[in-house]
Protein backbone atom coordinates (compact mmCIF):
# COMPACT_ATOMS: atom_id res chain seq x y z
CA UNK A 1 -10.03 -27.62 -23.00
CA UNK A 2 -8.35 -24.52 -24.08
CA UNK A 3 -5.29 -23.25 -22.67
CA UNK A 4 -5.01 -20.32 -20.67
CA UNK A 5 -1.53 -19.81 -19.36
CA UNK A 6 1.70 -21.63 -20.53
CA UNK A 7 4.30 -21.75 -18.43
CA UNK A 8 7.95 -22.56 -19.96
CA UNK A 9 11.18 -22.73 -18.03
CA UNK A 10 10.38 -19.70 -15.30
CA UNK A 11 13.77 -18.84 -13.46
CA UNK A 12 14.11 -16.06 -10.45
CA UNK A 13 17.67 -15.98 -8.72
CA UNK A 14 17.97 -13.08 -6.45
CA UNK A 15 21.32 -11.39 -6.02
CA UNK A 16 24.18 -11.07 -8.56
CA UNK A 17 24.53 -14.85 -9.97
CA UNK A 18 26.87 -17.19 -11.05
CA UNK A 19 27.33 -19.97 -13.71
CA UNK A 20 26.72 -22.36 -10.71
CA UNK A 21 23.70 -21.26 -9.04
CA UNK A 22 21.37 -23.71 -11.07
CA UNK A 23 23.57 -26.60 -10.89
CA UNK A 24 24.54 -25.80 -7.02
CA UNK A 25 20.80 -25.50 -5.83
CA UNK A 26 17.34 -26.88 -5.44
CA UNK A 27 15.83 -30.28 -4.29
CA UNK A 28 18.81 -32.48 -4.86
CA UNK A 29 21.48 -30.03 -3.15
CA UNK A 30 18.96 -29.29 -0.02
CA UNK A 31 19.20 -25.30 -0.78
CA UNK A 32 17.80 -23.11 -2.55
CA UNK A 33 20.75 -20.55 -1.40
CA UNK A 34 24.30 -20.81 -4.46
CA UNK A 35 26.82 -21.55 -1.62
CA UNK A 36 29.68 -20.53 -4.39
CA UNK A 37 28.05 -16.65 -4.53
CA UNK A 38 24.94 -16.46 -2.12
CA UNK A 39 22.35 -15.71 -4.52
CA UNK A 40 18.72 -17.14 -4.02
CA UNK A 41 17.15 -19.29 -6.51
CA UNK A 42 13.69 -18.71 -5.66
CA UNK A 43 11.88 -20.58 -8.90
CA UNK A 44 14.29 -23.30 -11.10
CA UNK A 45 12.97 -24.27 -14.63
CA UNK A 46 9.39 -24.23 -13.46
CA UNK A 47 7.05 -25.38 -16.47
CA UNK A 48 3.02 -26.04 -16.44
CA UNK A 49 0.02 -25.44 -18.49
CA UNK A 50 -3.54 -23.98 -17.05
CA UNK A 51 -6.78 -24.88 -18.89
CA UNK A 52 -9.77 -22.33 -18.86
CA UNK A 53 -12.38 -22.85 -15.34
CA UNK A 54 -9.30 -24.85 -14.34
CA UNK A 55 -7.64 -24.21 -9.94
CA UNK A 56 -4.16 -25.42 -10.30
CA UNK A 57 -2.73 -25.98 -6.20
CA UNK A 58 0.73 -25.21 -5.53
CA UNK A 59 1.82 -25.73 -2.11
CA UNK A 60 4.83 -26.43 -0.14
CA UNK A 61 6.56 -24.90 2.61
CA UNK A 62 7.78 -21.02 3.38
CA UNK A 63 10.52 -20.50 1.22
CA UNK A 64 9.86 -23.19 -1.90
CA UNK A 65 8.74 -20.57 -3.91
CA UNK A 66 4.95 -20.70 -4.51
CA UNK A 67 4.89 -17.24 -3.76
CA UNK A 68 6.86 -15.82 -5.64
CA UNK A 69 5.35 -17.61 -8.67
CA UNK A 70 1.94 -15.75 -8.59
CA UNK A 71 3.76 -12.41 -7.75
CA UNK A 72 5.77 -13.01 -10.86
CA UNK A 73 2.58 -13.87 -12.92
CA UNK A 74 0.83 -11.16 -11.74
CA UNK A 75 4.21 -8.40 -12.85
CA UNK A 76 4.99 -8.00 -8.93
CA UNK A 77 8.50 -9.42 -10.16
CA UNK A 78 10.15 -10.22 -13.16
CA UNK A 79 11.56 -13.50 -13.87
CA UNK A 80 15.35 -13.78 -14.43
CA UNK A 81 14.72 -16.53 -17.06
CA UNK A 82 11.62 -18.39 -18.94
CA UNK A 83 8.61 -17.78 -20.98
CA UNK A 84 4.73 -17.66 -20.03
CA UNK A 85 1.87 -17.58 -22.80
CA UNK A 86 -1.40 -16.18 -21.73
CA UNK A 87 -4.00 -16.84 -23.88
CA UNK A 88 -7.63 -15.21 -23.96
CA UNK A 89 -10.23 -15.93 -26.33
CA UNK A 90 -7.79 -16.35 -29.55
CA UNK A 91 -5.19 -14.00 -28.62
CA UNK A 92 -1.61 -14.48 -26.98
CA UNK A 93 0.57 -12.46 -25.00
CA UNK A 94 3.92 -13.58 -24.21
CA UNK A 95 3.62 -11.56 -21.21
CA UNK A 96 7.04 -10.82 -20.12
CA UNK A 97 8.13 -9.37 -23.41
CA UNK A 98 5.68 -6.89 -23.42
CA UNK A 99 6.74 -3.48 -22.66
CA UNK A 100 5.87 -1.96 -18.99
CA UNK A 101 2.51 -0.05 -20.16
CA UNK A 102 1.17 -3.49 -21.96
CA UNK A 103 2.42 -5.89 -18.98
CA UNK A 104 -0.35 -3.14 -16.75
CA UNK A 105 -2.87 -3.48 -19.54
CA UNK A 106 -3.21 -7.20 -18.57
CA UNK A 107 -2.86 -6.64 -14.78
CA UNK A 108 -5.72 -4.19 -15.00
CA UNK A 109 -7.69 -5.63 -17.63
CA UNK A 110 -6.93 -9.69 -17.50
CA UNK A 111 -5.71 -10.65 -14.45
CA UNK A 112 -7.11 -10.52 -10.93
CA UNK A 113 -5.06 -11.13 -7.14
CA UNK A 114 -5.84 -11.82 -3.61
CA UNK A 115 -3.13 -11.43 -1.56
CA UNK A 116 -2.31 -12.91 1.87
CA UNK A 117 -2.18 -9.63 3.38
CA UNK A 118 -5.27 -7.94 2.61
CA UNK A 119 -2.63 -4.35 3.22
CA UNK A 120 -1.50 -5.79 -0.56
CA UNK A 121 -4.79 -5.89 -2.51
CA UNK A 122 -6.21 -3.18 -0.94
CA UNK A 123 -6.00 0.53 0.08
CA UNK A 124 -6.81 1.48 3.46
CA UNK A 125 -7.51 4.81 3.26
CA UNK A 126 -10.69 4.77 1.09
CA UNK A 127 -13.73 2.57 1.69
CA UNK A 128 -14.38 -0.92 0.38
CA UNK A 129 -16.67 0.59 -2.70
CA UNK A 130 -13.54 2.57 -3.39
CA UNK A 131 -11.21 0.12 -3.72
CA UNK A 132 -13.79 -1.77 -6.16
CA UNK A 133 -14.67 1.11 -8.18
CA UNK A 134 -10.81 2.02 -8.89
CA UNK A 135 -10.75 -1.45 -10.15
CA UNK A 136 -13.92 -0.72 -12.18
CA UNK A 137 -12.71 2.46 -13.62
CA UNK A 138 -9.76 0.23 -15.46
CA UNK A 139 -12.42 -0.90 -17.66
CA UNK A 140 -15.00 0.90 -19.54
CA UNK A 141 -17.17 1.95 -16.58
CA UNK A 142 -17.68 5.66 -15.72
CA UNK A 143 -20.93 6.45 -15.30
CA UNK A 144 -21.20 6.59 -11.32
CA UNK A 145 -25.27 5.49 -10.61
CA UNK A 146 -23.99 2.26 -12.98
CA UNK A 147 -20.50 1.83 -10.93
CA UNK A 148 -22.59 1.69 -7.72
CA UNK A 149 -24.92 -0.68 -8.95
CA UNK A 150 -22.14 -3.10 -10.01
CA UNK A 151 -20.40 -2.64 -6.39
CA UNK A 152 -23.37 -3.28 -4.51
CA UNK A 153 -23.66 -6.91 -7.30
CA UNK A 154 -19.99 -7.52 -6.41
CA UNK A 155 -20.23 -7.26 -2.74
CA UNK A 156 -23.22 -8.89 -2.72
CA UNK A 157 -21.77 -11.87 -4.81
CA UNK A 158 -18.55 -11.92 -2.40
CA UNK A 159 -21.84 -11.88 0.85
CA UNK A 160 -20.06 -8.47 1.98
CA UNK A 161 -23.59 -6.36 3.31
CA UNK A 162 -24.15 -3.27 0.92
CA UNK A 163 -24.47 -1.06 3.79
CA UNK A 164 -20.80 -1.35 4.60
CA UNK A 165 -20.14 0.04 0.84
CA UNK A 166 -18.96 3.19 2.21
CA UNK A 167 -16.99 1.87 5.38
CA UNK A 168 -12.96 1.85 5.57
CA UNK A 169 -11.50 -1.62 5.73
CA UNK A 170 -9.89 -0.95 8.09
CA UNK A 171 -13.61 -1.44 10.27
CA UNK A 172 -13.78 -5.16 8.55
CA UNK A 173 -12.69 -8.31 10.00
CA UNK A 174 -9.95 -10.25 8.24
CA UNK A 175 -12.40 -12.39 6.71
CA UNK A 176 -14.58 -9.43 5.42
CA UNK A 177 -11.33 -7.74 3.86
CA UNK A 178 -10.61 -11.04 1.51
CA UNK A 179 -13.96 -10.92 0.52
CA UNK A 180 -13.77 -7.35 -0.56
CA UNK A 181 -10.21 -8.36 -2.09
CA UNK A 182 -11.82 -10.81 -3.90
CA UNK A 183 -14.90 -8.41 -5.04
CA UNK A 184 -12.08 -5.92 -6.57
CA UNK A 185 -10.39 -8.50 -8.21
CA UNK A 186 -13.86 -9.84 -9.99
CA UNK A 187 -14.94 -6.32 -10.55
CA UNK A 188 -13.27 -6.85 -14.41
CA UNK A 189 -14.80 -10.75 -14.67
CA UNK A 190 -10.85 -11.49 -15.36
CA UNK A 191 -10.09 -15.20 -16.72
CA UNK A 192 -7.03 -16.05 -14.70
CA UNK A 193 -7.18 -15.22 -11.06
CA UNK A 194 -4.66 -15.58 -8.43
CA UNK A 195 -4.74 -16.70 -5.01
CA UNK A 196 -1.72 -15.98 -2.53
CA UNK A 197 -2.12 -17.91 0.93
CA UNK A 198 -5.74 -15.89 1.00
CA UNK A 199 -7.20 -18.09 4.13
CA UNK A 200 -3.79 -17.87 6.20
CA UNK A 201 -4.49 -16.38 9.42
CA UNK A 202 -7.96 -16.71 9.53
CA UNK A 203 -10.59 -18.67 11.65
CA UNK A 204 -11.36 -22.53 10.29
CA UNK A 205 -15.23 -21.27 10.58
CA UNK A 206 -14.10 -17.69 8.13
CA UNK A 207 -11.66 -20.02 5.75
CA UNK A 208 -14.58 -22.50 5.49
CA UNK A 209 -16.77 -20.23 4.31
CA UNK A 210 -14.37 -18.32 1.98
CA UNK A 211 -13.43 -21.29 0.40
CA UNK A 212 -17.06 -22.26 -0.29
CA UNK A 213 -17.36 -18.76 -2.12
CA UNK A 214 -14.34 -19.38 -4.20
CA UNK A 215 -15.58 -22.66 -5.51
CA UNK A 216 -18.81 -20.37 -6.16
CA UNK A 217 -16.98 -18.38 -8.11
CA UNK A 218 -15.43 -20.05 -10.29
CA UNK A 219 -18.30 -22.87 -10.77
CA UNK A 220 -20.35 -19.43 -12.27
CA UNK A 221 -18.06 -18.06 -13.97
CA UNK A 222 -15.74 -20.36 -15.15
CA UNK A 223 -12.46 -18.40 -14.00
CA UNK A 224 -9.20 -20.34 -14.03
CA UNK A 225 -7.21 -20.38 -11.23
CA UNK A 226 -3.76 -20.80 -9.59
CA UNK A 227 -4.16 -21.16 -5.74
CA UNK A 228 -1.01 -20.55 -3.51
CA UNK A 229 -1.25 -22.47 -0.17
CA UNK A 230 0.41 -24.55 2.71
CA UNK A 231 -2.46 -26.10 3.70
CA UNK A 232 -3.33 -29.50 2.37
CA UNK A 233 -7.17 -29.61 3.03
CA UNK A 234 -7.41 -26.03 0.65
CA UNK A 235 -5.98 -28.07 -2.22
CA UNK A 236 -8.08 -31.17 -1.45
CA UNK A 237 -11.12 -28.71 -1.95
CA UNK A 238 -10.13 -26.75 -4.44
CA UNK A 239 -7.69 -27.70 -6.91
CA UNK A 240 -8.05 -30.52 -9.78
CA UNK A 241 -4.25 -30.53 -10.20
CA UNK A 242 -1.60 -29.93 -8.01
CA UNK A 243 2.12 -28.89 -7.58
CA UNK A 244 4.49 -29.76 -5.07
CA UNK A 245 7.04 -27.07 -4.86
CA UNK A 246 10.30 -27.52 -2.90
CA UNK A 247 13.77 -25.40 -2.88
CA UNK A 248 12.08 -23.40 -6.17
CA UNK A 249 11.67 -26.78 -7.97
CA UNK A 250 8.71 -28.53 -8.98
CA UNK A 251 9.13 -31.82 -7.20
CA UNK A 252 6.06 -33.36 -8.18
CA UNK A 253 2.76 -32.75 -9.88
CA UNK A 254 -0.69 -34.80 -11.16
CA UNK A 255 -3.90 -34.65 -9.95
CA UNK A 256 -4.73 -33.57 -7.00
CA UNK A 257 -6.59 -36.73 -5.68
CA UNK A 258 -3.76 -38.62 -6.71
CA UNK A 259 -1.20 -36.98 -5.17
CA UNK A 260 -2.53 -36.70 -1.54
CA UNK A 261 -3.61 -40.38 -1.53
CA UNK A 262 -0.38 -41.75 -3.13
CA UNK A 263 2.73 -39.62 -3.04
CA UNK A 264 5.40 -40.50 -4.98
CA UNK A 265 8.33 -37.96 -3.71
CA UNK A 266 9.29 -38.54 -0.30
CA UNK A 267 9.08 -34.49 0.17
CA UNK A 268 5.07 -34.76 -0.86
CA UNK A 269 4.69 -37.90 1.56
CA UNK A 270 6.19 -36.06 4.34
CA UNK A 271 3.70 -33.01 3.55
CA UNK A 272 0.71 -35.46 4.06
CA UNK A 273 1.41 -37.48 6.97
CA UNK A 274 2.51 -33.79 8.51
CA UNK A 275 -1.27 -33.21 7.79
CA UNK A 276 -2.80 -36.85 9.22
């Protein structure tokens, strides 16, 4: 299967650094904080490959640094350290030597996000067809009778009523806004998607039924994904592979199955039978 996104080495360390802050930090030292100059190694030497209508799960707890992964993937932040190779069709971008205008290119054009916080992915102060047809508008779309048509497929893809096309989000429920997150970020059929935390906060009945519509998704259109979560039974449904993040480290990884039935790191074992 081909490869979509290679991911080599990916450092962050917030704050002014030191020659120790590697060596000093992560899994084995308990911290992910440098206790010789206070910086925060938020991601250590993270490596992994993504294969196309492939969900890779990362999970672990606040502060391991799944996070801050996507955010860096998706040019929120730059990495302090590390190389990642996206690859469509038969072209490859090492994305974070590209200059700032190229690095948007493939935000706009490649790349899609749903944030945990709807505020994030979407702007309150025009409606929901708004925020899909600014996301439309990135492509080759202009023509306004065609741009409504392909809202009013998107929303009704993402089960979001037509009607509401012209309401504020602000009027939707929590549940309605990641759908309508999720309709922007399709609205450019992107390969590689993200997912930050996107049922966190909501109802069991609304995350049941907006994890059905991802697996939708991506079983039509084949869209590979990286899926951010705490929450063991979203990466039992979802993801095919998984990694176990702790103090910015991968601490283990395999498939998914595998690793919720038999954990080998004592960190992943304490993450299930926190979920039994």
């Amino acid at each position: 299967m081909a490869k979509v996104l290679e991911v080599n080495k990916i450092t962050k360390i917030y704050g002014k650094q030191c020659l120790d802050c590697l060596r000093m930090t992560g899994e084995a030292a308990n911290t992910n904080i440098c206790p010789r100059c206070g910086s925060v190694v938020a991601l250590q030497d993270i490596s992994f490959q993504l294969h196309h209508g492939e969900i890779l799960g990362v999970m672990g707890e606040s502060g391991s640094g799944k996070s801050t992964l996507v955010q860096m993937l998706y040019f929120d932040q730059l990495p302090s350290a590390g190389e990642v190779i996206f690859t469509d069709k038969e072209t490859k971008y090492d994305i974070f030597s590209l200059n700032a205008a190229q690095q948007r290119w493939l935000r706009n054009h490649k790349f899609g996000m749903v944030y945990q916080n709807p505020h994030l992915g979407l702007n309150f102060r025009i409606s929901a067809g708004g925020n899909i047809a600014e996301r439309l508008l990135m492509g080759d779309l202009f023509n306004y009778g065609q741009i409504r048509d392909c809202i009013r497929r998107l929303l009704e893809r993402t089960e979001v009523s037509t009607q509401r096309m012209d309401c504020l989000p602000t009027s939707f429920s929590g549940g309605m806004q990641q759908r309508v997150q999720i309709a922007r970020a399709l609205a450019i059929d992107p390969p590689l998607l993200f997912l930050d935390e996107v049922t966190t906060g909501l109802d069991l009945s609304v995350q049941a039924k907006i994890l059905d519509l991802i697996l939708e998704i991506q079983q039509q259109l084949g869209v590979a994904m990286i899926v951010v979560t705490h929450d063991l039974g979203v990466i039992r449904l979802l993801a095919s592979r998984t990694l176990v993040m702790k103090y910015g480290q991968v601490v283990e990884s395999g498939l998914t199955d595998q690793i919720l039935e038999d954990p080998q790191h004592s960190y992943t074992q304490q993450l299930v039978a926190s979920a039994l």
